[in-house]
N, C-alpha and C. Protein backbone atom coordinates (compact mmCIF):
# COMPACT_ATOMS: atom_id res chain seq x y z
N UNK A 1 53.61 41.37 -25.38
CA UNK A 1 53.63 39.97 -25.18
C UNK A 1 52.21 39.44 -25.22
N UNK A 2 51.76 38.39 -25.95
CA UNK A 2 50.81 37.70 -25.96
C UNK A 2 50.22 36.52 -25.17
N UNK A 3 49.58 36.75 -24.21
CA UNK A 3 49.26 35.38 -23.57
C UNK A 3 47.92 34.86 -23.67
N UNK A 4 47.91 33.88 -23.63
CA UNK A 4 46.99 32.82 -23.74
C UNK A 4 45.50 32.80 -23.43
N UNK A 5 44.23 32.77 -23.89
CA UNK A 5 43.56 33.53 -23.32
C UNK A 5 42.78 32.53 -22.72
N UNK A 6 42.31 32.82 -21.27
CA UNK A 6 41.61 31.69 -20.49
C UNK A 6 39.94 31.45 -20.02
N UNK A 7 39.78 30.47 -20.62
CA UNK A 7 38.25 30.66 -20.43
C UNK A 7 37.62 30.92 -18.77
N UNK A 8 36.34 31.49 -18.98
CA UNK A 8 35.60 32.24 -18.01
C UNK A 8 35.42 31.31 -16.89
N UNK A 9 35.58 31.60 -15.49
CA UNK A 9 35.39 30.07 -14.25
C UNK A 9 34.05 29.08 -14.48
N UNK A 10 32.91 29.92 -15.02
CA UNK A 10 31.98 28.96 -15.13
C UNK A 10 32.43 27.84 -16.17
N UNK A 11 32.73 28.60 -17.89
CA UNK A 11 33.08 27.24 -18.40
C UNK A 11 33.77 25.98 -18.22
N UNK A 12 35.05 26.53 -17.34
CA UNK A 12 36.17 25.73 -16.98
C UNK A 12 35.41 24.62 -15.70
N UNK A 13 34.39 25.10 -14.93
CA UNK A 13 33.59 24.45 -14.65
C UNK A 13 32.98 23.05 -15.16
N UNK A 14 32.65 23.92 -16.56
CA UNK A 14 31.44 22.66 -17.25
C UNK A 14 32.43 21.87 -17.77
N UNK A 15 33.91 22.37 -18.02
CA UNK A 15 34.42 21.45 -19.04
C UNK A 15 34.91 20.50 -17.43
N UNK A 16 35.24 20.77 -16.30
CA UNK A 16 35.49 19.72 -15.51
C UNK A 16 34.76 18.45 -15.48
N UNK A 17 33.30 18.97 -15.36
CA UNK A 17 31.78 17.73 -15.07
C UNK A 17 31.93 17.28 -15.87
N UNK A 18 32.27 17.76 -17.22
CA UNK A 18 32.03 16.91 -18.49
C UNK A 18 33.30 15.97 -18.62
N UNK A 19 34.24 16.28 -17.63
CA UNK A 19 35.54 15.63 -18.39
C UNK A 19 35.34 14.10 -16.98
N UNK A 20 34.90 14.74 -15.85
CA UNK A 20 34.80 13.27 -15.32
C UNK A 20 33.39 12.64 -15.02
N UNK A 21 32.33 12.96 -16.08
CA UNK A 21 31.30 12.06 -16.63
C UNK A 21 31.80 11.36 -17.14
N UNK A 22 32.65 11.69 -18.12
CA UNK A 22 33.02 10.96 -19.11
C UNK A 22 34.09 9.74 -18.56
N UNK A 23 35.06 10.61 -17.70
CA UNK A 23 36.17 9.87 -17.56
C UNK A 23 35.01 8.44 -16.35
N UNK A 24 33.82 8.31 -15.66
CA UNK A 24 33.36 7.55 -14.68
C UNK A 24 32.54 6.69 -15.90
N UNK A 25 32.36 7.11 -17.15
CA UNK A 25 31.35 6.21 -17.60
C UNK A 25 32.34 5.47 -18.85
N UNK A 26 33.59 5.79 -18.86
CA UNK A 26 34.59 4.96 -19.46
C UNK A 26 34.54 3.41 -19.35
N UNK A 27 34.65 2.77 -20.15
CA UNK A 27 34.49 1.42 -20.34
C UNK A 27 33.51 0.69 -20.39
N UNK A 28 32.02 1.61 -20.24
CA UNK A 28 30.64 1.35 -19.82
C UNK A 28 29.61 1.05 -21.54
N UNK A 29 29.34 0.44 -21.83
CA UNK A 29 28.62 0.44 -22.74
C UNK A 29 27.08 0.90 -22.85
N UNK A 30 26.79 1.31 -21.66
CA UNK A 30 25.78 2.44 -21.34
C UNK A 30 24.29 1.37 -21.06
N UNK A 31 24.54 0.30 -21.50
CA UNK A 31 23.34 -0.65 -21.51
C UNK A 31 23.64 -1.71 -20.47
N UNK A 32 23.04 -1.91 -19.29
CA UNK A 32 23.25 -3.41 -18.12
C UNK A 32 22.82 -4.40 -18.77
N UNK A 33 23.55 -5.49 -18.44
CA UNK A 33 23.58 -6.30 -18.89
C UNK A 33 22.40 -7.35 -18.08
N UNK A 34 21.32 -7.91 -19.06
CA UNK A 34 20.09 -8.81 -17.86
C UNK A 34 20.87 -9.36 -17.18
N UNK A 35 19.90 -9.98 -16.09
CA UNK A 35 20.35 -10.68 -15.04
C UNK A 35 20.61 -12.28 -16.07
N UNK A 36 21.27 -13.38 -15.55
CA UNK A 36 20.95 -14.73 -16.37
C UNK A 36 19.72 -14.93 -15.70
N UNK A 37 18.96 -16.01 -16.52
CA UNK A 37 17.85 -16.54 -16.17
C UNK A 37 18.04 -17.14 -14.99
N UNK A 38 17.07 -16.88 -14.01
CA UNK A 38 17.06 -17.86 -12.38
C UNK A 38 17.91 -17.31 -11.86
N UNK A 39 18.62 -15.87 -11.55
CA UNK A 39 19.09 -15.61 -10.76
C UNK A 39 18.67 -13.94 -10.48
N UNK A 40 18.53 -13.41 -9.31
CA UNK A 40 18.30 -11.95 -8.98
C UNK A 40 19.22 -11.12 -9.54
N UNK A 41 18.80 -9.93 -9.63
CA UNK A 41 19.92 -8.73 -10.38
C UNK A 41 20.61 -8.31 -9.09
N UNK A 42 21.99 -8.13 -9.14
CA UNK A 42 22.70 -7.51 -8.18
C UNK A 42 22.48 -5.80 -7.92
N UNK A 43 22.83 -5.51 -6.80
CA UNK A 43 22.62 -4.34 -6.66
C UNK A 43 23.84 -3.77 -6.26
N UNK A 44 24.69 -2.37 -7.36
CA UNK A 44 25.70 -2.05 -7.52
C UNK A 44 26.46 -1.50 -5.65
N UNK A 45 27.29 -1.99 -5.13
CA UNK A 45 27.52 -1.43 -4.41
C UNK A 45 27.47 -0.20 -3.82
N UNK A 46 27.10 0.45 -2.67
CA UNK A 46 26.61 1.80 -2.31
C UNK A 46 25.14 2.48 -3.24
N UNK A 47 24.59 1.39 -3.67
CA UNK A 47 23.62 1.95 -4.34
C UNK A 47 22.49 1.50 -2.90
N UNK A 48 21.37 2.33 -3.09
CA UNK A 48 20.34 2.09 -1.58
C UNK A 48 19.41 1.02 -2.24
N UNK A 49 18.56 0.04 -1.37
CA UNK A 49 18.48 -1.31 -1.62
C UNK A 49 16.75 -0.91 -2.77
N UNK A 50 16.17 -1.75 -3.16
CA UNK A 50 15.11 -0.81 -4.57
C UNK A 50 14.37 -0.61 -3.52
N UNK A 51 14.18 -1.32 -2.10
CA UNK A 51 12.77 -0.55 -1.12
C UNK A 51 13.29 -0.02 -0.01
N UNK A 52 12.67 1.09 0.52
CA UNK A 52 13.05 0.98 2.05
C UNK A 52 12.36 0.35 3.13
N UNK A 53 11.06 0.29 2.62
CA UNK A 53 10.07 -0.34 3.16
C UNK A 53 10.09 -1.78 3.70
N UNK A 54 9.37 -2.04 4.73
CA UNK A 54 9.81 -3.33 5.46
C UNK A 54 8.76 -4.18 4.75
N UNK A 55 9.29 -5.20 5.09
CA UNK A 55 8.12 -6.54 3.76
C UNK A 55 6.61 -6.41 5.22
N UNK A 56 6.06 -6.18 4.66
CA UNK A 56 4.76 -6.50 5.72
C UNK A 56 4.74 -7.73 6.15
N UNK A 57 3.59 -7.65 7.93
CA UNK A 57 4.06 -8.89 8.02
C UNK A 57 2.66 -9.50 8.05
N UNK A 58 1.75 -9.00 7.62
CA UNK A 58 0.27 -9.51 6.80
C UNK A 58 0.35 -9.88 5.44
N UNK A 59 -0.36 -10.81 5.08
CA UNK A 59 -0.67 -10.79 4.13
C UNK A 59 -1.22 -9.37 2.72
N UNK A 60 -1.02 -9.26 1.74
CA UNK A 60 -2.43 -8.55 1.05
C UNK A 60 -3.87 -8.50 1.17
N UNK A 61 -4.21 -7.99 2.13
CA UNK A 61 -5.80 -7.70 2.75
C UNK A 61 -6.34 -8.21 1.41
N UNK A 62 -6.06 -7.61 0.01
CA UNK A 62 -7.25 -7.77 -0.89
C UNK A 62 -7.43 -9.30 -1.21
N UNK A 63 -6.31 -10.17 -0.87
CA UNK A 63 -6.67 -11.96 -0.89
C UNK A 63 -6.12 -12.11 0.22
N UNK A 64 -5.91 -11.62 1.27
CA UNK A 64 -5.59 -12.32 2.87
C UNK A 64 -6.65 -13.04 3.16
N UNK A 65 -5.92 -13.62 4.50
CA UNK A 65 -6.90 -14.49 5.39
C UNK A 65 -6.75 -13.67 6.26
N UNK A 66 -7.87 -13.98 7.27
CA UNK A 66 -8.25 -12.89 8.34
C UNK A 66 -6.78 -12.94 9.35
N UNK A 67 -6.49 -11.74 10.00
CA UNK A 67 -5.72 -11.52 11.23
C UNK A 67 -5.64 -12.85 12.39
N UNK A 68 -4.49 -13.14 12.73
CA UNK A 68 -4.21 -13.98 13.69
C UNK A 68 -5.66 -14.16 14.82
N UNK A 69 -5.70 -15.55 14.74
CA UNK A 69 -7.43 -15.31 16.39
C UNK A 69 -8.67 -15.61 15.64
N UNK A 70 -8.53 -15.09 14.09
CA UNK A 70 -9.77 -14.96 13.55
C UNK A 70 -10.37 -15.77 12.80
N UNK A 71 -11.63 -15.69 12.43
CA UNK A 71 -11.90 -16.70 11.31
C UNK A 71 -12.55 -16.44 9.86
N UNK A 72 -12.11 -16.61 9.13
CA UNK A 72 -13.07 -15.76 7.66
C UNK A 72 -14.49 -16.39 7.91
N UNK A 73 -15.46 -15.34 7.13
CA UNK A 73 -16.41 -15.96 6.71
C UNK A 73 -17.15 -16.41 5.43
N UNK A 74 -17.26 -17.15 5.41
CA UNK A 74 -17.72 -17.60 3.94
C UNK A 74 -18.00 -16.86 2.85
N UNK A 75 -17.56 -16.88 1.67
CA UNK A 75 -18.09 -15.79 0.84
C UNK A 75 -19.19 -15.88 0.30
N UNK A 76 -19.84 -16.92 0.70
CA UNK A 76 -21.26 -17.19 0.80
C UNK A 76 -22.38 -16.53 0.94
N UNK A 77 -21.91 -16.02 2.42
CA UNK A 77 -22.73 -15.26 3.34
C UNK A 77 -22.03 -13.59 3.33
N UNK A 78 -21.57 -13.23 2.94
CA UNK A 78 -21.04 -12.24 2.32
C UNK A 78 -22.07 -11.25 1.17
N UNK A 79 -22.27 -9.97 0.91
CA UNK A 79 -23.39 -9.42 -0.27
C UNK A 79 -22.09 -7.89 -0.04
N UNK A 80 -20.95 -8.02 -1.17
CA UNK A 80 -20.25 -7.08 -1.13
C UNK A 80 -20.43 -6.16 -2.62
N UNK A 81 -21.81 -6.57 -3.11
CA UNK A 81 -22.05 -6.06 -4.34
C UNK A 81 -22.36 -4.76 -3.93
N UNK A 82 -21.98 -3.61 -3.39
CA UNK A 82 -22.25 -2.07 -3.75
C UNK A 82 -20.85 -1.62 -2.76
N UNK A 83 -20.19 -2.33 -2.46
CA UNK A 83 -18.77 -1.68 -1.72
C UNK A 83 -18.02 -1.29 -3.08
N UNK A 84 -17.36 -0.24 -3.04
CA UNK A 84 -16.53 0.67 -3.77
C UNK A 84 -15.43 -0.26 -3.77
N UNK A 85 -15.38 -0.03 -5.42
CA UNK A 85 -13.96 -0.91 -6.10
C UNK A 85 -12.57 -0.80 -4.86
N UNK A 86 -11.62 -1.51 -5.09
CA UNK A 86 -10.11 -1.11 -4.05
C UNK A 86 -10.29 -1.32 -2.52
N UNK A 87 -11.65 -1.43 -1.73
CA UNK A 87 -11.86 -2.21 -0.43
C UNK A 87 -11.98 -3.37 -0.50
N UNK A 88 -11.11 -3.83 0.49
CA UNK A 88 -11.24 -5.60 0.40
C UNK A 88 -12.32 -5.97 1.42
N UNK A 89 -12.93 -7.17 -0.05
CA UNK A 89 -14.35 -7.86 0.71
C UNK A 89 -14.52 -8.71 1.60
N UNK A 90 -13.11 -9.36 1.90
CA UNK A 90 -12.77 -10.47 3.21
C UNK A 90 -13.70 -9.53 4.85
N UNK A 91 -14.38 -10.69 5.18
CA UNK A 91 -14.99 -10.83 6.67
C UNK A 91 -14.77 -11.56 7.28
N UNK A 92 -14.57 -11.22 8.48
CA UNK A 92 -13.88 -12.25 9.70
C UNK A 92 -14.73 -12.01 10.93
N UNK A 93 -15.03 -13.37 11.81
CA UNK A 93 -15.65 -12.98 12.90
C UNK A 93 -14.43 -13.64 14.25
N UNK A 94 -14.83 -12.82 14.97
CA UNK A 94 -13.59 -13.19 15.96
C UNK A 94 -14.42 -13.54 17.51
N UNK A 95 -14.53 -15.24 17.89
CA UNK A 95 -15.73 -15.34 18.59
C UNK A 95 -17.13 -14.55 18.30
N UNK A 96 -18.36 -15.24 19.07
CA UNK A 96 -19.69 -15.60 18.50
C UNK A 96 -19.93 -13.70 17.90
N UNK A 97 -19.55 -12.75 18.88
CA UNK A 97 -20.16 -11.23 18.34
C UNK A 97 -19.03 -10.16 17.75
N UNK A 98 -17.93 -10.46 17.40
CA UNK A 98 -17.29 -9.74 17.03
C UNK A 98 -16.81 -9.52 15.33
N UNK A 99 -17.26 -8.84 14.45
CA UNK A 99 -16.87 -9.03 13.22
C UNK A 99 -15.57 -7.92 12.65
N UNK A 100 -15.06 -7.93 11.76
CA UNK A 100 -14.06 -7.67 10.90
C UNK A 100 -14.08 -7.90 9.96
N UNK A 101 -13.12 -6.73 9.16
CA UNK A 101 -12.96 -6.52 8.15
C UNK A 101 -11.62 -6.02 7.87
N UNK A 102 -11.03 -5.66 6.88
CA UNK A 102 -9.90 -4.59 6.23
C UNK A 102 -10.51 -3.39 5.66
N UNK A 103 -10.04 -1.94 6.30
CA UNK A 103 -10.57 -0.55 6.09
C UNK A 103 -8.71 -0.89 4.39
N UNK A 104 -9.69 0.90 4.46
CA UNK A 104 -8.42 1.30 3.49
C UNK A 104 -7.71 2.93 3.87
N UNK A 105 -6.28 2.91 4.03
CA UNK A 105 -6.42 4.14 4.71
C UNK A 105 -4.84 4.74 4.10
N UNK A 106 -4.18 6.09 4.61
CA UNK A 106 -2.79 6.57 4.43
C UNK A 106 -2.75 7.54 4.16
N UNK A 107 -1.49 8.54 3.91
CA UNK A 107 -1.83 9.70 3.86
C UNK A 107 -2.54 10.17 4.30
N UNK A 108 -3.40 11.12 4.22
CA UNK A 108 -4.39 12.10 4.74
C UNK A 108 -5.71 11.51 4.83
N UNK A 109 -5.71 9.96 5.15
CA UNK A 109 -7.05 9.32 5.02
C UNK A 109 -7.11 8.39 6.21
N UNK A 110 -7.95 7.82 6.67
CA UNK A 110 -8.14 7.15 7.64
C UNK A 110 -9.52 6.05 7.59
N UNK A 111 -9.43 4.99 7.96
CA UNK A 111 -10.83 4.21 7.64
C UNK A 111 -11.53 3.78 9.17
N UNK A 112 -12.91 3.56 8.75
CA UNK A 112 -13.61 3.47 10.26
C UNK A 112 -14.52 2.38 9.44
N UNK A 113 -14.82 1.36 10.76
CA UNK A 113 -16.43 0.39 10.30
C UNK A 113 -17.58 0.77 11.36
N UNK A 114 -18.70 0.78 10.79
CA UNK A 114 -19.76 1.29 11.36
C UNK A 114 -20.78 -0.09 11.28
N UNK A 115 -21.29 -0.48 12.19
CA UNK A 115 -22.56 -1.34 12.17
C UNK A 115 -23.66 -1.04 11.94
N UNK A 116 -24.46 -0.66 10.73
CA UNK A 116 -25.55 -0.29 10.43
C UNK A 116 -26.32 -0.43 10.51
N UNK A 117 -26.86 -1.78 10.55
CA UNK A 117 -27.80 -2.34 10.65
C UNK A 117 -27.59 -4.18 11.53
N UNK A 118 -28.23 -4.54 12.59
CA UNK A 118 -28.42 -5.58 13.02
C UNK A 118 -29.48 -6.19 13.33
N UNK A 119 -30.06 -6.50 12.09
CA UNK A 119 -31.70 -7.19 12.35
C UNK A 119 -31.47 -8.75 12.67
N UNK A 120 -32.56 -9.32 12.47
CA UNK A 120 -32.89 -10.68 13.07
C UNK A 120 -32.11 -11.47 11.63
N UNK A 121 -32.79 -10.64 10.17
CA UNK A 121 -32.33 -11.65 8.67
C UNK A 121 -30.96 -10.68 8.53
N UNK A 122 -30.40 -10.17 8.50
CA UNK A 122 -28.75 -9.76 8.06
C UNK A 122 -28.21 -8.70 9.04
N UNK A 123 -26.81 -8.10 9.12
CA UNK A 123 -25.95 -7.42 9.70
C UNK A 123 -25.72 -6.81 8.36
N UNK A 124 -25.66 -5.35 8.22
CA UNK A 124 -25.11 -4.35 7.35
C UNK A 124 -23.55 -3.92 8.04
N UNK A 125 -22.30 -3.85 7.20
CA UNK A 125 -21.83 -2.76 7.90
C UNK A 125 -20.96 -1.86 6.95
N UNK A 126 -20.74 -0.82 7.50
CA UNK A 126 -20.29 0.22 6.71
C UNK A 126 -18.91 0.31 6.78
N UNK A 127 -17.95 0.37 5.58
CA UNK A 127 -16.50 0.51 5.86
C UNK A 127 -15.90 1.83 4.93
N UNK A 128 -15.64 2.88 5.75
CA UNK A 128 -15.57 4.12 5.10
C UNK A 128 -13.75 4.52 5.19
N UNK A 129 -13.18 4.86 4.14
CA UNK A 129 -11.90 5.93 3.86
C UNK A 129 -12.73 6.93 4.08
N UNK A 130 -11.63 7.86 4.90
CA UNK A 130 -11.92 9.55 5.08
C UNK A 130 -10.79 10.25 4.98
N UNK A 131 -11.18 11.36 4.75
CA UNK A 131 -9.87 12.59 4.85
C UNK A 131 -9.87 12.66 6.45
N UNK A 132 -7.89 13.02 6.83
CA UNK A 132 -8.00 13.48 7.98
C UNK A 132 -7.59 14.91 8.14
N UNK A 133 -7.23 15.60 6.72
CA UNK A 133 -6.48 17.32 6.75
C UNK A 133 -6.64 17.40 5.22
N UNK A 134 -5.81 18.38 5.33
CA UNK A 134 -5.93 18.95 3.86
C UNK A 134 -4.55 18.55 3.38
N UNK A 135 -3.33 18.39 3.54
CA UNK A 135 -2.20 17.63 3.86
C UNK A 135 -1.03 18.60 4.05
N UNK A 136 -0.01 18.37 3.33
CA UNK A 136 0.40 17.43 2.49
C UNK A 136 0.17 16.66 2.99
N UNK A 137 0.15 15.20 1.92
CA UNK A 137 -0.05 14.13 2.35
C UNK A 137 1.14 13.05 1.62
N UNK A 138 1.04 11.94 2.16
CA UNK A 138 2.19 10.78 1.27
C UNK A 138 1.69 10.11 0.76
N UNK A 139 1.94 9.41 -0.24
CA UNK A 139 1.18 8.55 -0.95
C UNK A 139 0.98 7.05 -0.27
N UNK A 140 1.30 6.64 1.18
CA UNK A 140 1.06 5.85 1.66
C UNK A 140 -0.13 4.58 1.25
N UNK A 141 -0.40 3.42 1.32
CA UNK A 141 -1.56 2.70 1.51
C UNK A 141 -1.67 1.83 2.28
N UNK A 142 -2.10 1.69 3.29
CA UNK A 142 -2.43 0.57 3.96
C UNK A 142 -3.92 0.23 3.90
N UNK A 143 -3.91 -1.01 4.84
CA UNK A 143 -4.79 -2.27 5.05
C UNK A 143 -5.41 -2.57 6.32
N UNK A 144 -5.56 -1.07 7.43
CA UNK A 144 -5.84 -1.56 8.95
C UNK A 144 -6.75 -2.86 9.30
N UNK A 145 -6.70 -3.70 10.27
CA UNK A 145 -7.68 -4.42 10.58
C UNK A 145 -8.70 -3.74 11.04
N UNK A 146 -10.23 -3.52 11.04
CA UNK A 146 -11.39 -2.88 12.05
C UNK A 146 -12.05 -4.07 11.94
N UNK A 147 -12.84 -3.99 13.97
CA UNK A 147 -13.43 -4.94 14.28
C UNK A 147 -14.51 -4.16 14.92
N UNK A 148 -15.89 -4.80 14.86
CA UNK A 148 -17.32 -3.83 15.82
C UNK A 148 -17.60 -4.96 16.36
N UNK A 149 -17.96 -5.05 17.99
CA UNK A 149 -18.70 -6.20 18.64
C UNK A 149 -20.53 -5.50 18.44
N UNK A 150 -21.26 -6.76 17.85
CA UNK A 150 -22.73 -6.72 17.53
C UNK A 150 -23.35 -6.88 19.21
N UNK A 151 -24.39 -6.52 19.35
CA UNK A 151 -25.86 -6.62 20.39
C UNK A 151 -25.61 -8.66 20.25
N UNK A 152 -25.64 -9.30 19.53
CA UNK A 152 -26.25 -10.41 19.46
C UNK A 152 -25.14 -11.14 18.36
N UNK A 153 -24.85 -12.54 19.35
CA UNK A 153 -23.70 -13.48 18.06
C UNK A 153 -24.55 -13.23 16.68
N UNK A 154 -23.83 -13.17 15.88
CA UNK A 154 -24.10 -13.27 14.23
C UNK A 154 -24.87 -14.44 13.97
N UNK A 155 -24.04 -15.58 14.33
CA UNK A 155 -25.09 -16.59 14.34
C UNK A 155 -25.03 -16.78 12.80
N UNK A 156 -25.81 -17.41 11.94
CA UNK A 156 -25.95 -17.65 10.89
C UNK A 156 -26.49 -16.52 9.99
N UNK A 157 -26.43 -15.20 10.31
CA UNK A 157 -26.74 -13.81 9.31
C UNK A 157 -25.78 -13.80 8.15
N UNK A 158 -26.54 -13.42 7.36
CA UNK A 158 -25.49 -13.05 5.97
C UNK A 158 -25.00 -11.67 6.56
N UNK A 159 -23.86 -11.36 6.12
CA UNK A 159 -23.56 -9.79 5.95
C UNK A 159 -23.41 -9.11 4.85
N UNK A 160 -23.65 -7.64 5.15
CA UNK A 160 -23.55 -7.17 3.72
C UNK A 160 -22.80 -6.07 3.98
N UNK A 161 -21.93 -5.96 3.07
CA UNK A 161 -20.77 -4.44 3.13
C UNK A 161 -21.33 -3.68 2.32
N UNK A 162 -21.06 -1.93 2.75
CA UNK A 162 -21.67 -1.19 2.17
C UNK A 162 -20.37 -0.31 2.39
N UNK A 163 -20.15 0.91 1.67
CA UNK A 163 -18.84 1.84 2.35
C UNK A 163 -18.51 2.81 1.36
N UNK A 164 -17.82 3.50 1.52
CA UNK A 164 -17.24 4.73 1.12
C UNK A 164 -16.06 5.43 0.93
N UNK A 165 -15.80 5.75 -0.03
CA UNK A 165 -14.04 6.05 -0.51
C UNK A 165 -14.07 7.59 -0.41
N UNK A 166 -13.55 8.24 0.33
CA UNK A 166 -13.19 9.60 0.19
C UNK A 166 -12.32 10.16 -0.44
């Protein structure tokens, strides 16, 4: 007697996946259709939302205005010509001796401001990214606020940023 001969469990396998790929992408023309103009694209039910991430509740440091309390300072009085590209050049003083800035930091990095210099004609200060391990790390980026209180109100000093990307 002759019977039928049956393919091996793995194939019968592949021919399952393949039979309900096919049978889930039935009726699908494989291309989404744009959104109409002026309206958002929907997001297919049970699909996870495009961020998980919470909307910040700062601004973009690299065109923000300073942190709640604070006040920018003029970009006037500002000399951010040798700070490393990707640090934001916004300065803020927060009452007569306290200044600020936005570090850059995440993952395996961390930012610090250093007061370098406080003479009578300008305030230097230093705004450095650092490594904090070897990691792994995430590709994180943030925008911390850092603030240094000076010896003496600023007063009418220019400042000048100076800093370092690790």
């Amino acid at each position: 007697m002759c019977r039928p001969r049956v393919p091996p469990p793995t194939l019968r396998l592949g021919l399952l996946v393949a039979a309900v790929l096919l049978a889930a992408g039935c009726g699908q023309s494989g291309t989404p259709e744009p959104p109409a103009p002026g309206t958002s694209p929907t997001i297919p039910t049970g699909a996870p939302p495009p961020s998980n991430r919470p909307v910040p509740a700062e601004p973009d440091p690299l065109t923000a205005a300073p942190p709640a309390g604070a006040t920018a300072l003029p970009t006037g009085r500002v000399d951010a010509s040798t700070l490393p590209g990707g640090l934001p050049r916004l300065v803020w003083t927060r009452g007569a001796d306290v200044v600020g800035v936005y570090g850059r930091a995440g993952g395996c990095t961390d930012a610090r401001l250093t007061v370098v210099e406080q003479g009578a004609e300008r305030v230097v200060l230093r705004v450095e990214q650092f490594s904090t391990g070897p990691g792994p790390c995430t590709r994180e980026l943030v925008y911390p606020p850092l603030e240094a209180t000076l010896q003496a109100p600023l007063g009418e000093r220019p400042v000048v940023l100076t800093g370092a990307v690790a």
